[in-house]
PDB file of N, CA and C in Angstrom:
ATOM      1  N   UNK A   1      82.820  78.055  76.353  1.00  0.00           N
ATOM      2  CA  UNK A   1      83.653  79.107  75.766  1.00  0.00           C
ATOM      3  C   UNK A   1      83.236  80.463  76.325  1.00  0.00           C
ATOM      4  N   UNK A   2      81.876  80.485  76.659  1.00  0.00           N
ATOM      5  CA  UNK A   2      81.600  82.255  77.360  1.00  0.00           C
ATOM      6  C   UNK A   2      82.307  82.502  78.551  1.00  0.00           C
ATOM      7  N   UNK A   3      82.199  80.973  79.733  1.00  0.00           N
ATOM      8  CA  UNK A   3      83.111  81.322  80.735  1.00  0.00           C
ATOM      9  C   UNK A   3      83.954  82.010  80.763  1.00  0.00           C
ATOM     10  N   UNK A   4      84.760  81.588  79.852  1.00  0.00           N
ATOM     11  CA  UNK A   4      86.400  81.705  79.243  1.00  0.00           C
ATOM     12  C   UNK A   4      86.241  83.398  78.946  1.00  0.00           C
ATOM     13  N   UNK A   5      85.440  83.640  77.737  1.00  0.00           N
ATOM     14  CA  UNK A   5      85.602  84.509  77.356  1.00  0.00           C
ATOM     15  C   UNK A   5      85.199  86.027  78.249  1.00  0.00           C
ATOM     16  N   UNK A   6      84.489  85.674  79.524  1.00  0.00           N
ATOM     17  CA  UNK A   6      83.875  86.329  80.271  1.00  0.00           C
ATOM     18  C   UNK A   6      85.466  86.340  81.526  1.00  0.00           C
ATOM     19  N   UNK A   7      85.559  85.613  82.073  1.00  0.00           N
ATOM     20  CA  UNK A   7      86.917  85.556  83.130  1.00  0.00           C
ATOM     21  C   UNK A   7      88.400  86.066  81.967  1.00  0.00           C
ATOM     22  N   UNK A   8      88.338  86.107  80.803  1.00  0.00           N
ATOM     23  CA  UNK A   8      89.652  86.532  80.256  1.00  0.00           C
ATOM     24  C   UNK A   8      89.212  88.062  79.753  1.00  0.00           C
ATOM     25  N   UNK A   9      88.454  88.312  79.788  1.00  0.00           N
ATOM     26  CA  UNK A   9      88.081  90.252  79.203  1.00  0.00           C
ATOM     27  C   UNK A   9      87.942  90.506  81.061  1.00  0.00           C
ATOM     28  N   UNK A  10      87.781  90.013  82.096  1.00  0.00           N
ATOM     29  CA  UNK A  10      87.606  90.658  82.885  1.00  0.00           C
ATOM     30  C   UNK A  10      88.868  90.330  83.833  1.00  0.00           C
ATOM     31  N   UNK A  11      90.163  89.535  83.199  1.00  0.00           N
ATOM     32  CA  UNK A  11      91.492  89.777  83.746  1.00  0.00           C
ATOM     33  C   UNK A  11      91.935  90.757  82.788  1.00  0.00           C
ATOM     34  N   UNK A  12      91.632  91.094  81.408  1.00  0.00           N
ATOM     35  CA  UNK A  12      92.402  92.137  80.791  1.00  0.00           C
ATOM     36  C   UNK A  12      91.554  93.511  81.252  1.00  0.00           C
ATOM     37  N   UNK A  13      90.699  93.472  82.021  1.00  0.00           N
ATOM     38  CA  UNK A  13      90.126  95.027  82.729  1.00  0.00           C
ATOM     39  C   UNK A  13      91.296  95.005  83.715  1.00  0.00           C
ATOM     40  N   UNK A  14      91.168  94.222  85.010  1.00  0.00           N
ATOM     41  CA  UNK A  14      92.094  94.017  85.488  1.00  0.00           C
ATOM     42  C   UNK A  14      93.779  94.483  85.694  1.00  0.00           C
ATOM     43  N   UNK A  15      94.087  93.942  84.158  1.00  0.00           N
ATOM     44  CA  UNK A  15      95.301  94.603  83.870  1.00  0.00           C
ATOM     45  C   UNK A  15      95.947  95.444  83.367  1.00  0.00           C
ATOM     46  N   UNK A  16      94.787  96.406  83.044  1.00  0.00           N
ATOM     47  CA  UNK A  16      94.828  97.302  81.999  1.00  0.00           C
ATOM     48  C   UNK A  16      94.947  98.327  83.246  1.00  0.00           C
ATOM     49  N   UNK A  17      93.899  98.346  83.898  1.00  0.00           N
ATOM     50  CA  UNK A  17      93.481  98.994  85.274  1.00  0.00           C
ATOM     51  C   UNK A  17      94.852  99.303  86.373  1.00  0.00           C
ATOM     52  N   UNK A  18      95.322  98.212  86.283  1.00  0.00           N
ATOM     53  CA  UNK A  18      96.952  98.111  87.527  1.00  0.00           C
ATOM     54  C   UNK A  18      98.059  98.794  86.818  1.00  0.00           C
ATOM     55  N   UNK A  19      97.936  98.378  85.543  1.00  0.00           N
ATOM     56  CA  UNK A  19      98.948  99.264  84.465  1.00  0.00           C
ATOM     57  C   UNK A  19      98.726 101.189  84.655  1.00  0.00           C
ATOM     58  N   UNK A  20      97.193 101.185  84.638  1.00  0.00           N
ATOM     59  CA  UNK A  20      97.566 102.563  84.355  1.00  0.00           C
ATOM     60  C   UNK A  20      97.721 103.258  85.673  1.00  0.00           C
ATOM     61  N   UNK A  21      97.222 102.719  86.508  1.00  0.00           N
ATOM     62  CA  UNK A  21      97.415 103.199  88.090  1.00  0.00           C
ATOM     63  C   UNK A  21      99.277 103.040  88.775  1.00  0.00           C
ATOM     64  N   UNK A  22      99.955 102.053  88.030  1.00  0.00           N
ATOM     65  CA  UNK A  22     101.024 101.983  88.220  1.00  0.00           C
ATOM     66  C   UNK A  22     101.549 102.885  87.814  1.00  0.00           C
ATOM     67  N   UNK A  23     101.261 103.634  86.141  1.00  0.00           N
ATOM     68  CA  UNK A  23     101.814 104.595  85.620  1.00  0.00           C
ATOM     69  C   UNK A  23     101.565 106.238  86.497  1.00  0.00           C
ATOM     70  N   UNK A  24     100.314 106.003  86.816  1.00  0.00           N
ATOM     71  CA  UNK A  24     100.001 107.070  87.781  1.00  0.00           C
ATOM     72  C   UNK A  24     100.775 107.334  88.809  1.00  0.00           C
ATOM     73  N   UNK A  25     101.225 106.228  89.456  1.00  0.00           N
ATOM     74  CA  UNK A  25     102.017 106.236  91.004  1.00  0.00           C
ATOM     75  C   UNK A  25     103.390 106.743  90.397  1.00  0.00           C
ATOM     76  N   UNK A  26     103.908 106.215  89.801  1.00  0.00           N
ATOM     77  CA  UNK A  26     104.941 106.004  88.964  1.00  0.00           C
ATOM     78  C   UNK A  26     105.434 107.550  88.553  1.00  0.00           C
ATOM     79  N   UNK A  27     104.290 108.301  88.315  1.00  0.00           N
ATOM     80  CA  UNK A  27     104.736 109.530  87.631  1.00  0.00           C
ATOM     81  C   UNK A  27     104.895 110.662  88.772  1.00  0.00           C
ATOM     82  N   UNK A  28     104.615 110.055  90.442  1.00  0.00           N
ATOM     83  CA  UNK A  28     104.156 111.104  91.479  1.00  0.00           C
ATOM     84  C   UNK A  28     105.757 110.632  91.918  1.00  0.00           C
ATOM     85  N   UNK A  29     106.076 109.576  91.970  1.00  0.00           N
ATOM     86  CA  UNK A  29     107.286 108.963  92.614  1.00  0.00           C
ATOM     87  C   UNK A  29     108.504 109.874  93.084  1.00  0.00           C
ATOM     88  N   UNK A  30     108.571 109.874  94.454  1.00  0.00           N
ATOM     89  CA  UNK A  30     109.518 110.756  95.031  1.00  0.00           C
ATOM     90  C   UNK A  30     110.648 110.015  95.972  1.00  0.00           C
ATOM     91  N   UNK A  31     111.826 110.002  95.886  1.00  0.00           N
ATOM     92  CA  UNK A  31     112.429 108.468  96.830  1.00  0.00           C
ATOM     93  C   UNK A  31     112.940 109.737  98.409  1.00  0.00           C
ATOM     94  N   UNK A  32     112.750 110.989  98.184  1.00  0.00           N
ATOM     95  CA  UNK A  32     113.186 111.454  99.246  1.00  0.00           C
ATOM     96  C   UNK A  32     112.254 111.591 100.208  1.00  0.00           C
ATOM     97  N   UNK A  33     112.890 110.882 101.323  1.00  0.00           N
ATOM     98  CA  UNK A  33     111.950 110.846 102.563  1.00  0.00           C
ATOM     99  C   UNK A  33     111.713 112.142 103.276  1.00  0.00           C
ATOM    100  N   UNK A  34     111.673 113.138 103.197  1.00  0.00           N
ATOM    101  CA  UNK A  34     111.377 114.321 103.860  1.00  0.00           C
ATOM    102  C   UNK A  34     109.943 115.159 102.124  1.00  0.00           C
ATOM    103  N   UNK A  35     109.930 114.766 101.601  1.00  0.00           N
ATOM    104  CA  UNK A  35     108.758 115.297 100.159  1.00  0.00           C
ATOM    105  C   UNK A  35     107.822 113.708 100.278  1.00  0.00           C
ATOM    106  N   UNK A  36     107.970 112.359 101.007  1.00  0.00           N
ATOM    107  CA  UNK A  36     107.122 111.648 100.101  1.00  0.00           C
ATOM    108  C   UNK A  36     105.940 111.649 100.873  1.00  0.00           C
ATOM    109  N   UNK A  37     105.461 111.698 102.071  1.00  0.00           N
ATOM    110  CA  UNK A  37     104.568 112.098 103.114  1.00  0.00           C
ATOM    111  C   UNK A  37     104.148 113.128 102.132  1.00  0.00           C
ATOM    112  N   UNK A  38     104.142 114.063 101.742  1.00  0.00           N
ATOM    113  CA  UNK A  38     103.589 115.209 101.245  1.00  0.00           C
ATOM    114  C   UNK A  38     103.488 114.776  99.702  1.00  0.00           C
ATOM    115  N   UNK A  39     104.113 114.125  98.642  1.00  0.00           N
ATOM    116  CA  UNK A  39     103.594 113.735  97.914  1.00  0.00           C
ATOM    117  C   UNK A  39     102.493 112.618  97.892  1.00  0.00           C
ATOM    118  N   UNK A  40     102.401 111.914  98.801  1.00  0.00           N
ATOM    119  CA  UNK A  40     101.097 110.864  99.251  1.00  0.00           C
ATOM    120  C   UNK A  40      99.817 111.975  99.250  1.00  0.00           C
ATOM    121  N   UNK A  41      99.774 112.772 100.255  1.00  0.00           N
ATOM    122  CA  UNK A  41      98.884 113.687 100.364  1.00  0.00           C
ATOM    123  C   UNK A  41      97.974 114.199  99.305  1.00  0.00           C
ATOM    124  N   UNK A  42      99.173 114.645  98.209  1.00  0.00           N
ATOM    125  CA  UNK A  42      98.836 115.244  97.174  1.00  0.00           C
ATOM    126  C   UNK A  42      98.362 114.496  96.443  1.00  0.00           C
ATOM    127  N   UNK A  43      98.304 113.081  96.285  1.00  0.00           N
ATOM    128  CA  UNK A  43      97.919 112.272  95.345  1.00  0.00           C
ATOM    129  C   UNK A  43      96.576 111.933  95.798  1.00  0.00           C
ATOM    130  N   UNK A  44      96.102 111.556  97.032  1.00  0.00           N
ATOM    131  CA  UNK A  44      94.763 111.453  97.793  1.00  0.00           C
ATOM    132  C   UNK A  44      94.193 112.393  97.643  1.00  0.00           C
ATOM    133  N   UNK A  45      94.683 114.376  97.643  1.00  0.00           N
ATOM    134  CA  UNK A  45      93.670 115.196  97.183  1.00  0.00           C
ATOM    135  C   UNK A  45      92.659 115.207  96.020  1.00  0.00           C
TER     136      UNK A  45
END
């Protein structure tokens, strides 16, 4: 049962982790190709 309980708290880090980084990307999101080169930038600063 620790296996378990050790591999399932460390897929919900996991997904907790992709969630909020998705929300991050998510909130920079630009679909025009002449700003998204420069919004990339800004997100790496």
């Amino acid at each position: 049962i620790s296996a378990w309980w050790n591999f399932g708290s460390l897929l919900g880090v996991c997904l907790i982790l992709q969630i909020l980084t998705g929300l991050f990307l998510a909130m920079h999101y630009t679909s025009d190709t002449a700003t998204a080169f420069s919004s990339v930038t800004h997100i790496c600063r």
